[in-house]
Structure formats: C-alpha cells, structure tokens
C-alpha atoms as a PDB file:
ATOM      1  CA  UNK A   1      -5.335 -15.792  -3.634  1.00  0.00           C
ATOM      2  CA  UNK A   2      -6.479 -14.939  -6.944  1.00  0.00           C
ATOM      3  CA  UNK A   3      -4.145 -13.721  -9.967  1.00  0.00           C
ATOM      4  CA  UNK A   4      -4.265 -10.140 -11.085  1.00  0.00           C
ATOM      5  CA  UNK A   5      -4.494  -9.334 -14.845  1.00  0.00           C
ATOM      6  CA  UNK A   6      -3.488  -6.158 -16.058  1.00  0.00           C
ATOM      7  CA  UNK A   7      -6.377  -4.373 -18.022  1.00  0.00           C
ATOM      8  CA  UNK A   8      -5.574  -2.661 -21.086  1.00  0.00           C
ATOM      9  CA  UNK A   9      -7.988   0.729 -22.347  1.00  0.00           C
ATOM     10  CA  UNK A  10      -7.896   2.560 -25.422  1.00  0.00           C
ATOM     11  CA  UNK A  11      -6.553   5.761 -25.803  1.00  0.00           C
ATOM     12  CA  UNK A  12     -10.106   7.449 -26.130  1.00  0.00           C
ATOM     13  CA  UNK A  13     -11.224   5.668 -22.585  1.00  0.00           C
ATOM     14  CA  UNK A  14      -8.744   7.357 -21.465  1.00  0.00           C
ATOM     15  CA  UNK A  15      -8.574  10.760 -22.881  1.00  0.00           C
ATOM     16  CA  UNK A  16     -12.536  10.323 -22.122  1.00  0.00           C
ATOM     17  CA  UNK A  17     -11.563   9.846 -18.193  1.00  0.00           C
ATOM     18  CA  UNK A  18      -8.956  12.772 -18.433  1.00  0.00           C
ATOM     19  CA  UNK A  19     -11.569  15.229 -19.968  1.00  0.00           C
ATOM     20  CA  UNK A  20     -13.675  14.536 -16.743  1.00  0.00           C
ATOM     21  CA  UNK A  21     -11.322  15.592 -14.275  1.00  0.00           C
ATOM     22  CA  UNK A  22     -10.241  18.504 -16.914  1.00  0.00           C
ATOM     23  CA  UNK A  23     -13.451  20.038 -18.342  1.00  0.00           C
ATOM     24  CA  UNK A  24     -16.378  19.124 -16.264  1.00  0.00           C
ATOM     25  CA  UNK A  25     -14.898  19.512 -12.862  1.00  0.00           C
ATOM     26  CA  UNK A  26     -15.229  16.121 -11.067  1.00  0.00           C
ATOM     27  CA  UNK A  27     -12.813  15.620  -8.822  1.00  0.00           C
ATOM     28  CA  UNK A  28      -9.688  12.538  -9.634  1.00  0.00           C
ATOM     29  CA  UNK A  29     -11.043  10.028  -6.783  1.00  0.00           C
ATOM     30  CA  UNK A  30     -14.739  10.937  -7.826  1.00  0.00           C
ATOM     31  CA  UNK A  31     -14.024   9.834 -11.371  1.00  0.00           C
ATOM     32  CA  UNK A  32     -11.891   7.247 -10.903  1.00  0.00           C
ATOM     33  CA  UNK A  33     -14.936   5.323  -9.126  1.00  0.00           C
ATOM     34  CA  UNK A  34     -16.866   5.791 -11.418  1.00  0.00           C
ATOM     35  CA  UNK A  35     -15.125   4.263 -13.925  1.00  0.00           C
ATOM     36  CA  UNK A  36     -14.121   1.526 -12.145  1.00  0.00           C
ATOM     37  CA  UNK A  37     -10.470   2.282 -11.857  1.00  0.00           C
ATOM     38  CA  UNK A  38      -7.756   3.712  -9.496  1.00  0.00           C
ATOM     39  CA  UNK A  39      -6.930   7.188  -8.641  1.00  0.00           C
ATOM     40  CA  UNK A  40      -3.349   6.893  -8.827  1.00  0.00           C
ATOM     41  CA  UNK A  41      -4.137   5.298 -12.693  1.00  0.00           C
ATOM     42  CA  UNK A  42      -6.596   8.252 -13.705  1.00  0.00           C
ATOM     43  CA  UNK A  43      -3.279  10.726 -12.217  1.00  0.00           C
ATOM     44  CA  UNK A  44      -0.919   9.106 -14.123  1.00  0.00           C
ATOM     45  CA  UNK A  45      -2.844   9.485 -17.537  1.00  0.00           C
ATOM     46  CA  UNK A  46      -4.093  13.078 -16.598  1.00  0.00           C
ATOM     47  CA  UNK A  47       0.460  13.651 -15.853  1.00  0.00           C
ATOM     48  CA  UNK A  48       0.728  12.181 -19.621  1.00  0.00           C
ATOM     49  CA  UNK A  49      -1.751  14.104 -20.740  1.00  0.00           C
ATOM     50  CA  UNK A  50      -0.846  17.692 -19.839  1.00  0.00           C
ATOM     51  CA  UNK A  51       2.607  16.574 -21.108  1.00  0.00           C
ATOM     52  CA  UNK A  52       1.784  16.280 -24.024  1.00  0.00           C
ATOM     53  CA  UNK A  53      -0.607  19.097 -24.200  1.00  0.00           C
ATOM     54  CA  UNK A  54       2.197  21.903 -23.097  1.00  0.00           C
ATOM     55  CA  UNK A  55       4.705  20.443 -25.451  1.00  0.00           C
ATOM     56  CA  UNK A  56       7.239  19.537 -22.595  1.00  0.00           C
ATOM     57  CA  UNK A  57       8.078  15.761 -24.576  1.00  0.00           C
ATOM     58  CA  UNK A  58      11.505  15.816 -25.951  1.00  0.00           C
ATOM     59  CA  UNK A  59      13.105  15.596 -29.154  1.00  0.00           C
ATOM     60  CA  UNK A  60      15.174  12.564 -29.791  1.00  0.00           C
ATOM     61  CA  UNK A  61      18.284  14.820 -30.011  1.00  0.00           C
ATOM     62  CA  UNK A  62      17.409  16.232 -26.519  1.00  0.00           C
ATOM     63  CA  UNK A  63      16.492  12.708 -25.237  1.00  0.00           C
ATOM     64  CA  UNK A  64      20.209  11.547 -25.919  1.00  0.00           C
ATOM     65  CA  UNK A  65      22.259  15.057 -24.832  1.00  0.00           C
ATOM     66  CA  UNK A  66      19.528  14.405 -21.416  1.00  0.00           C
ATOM     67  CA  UNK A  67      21.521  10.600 -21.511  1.00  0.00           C
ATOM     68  CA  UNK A  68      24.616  11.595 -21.923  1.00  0.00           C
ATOM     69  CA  UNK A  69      24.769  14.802 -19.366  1.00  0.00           C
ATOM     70  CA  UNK A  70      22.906  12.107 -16.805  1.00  0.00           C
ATOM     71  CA  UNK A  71      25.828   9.528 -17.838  1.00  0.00           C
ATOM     72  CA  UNK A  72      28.593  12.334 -16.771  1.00  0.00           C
ATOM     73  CA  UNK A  73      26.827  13.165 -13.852  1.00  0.00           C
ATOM     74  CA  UNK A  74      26.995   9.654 -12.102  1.00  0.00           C
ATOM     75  CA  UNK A  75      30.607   9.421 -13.426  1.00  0.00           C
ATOM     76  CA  UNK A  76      32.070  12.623 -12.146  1.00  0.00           C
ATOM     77  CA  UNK A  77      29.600  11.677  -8.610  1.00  0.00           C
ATOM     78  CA  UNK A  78      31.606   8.084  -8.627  1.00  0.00           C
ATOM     79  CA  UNK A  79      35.102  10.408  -8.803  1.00  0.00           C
ATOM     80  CA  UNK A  80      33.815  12.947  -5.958  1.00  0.00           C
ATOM     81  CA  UNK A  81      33.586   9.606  -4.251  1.00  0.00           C
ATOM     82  CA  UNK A  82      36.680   7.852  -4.247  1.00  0.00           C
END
C-alpha cells in the first residue's frame, strides 16, 4: 500500500481549471482529466468560485449572528426533546 500525499496548487491553477469548465465549455470530468485531477476537486473549486463571484461570502458580523442563531437552534431542539 503506498501513502497518499496531498497536492497543493496555486490559486491561478486553479482559477485556470475553473475558467475551463466556465468560459470555454468543456465539460467538469473532461477537464478534470486533463489536468490530472478529480472531478469532485475541480467541483469543489468551481462551488468556491461562483461564491465568491455572486458575493454570497459573509461578513464577520453575519458569520457570528449565523453562530449564534445555529447555537439557539440546537438548544431550543435539545428542550423540544426532553
């Protein structure tokens, strides 16, 4: 059995690997094997992407109330419980 090492690209490789899918038209598993890596990798970058292309990352003060309201949630689930 041999040991796997996680691979580390730059930001362009990826944004480069995104932009095929996005602008020229090939298709996730199509570009994916071409670059030598996995489809479910090239998804999860293209996800990140368009996140951060439509704006939809939150602010810190939304990233705490989105804590806190998750926090109160499992608390008042645990109640509804017992």
């Amino acid at each position: 059995m041999t040991k796997r090492t996680n691979r580390s690209y730059t930001a362009e490789f990826k944004q480069e690997a995104v932009a095929l899918v996005t602008e020229q038209g090939y298709s996730v598993s199509k570009a994916a094997a071409s670059l030598g890596i996995t489809d479910k990798l090239l998804y999860n970058w293209k996800a990140k992407f368009e996140a951060e292309q439509s704006g939809s990352i939150l602010s810190a003060d939304e990233r705490a109330e989105l804590l806190k309201l998750r926090k109160e949630v499992k608390e008042l689930r645990m109640e509804k419980k017992y």
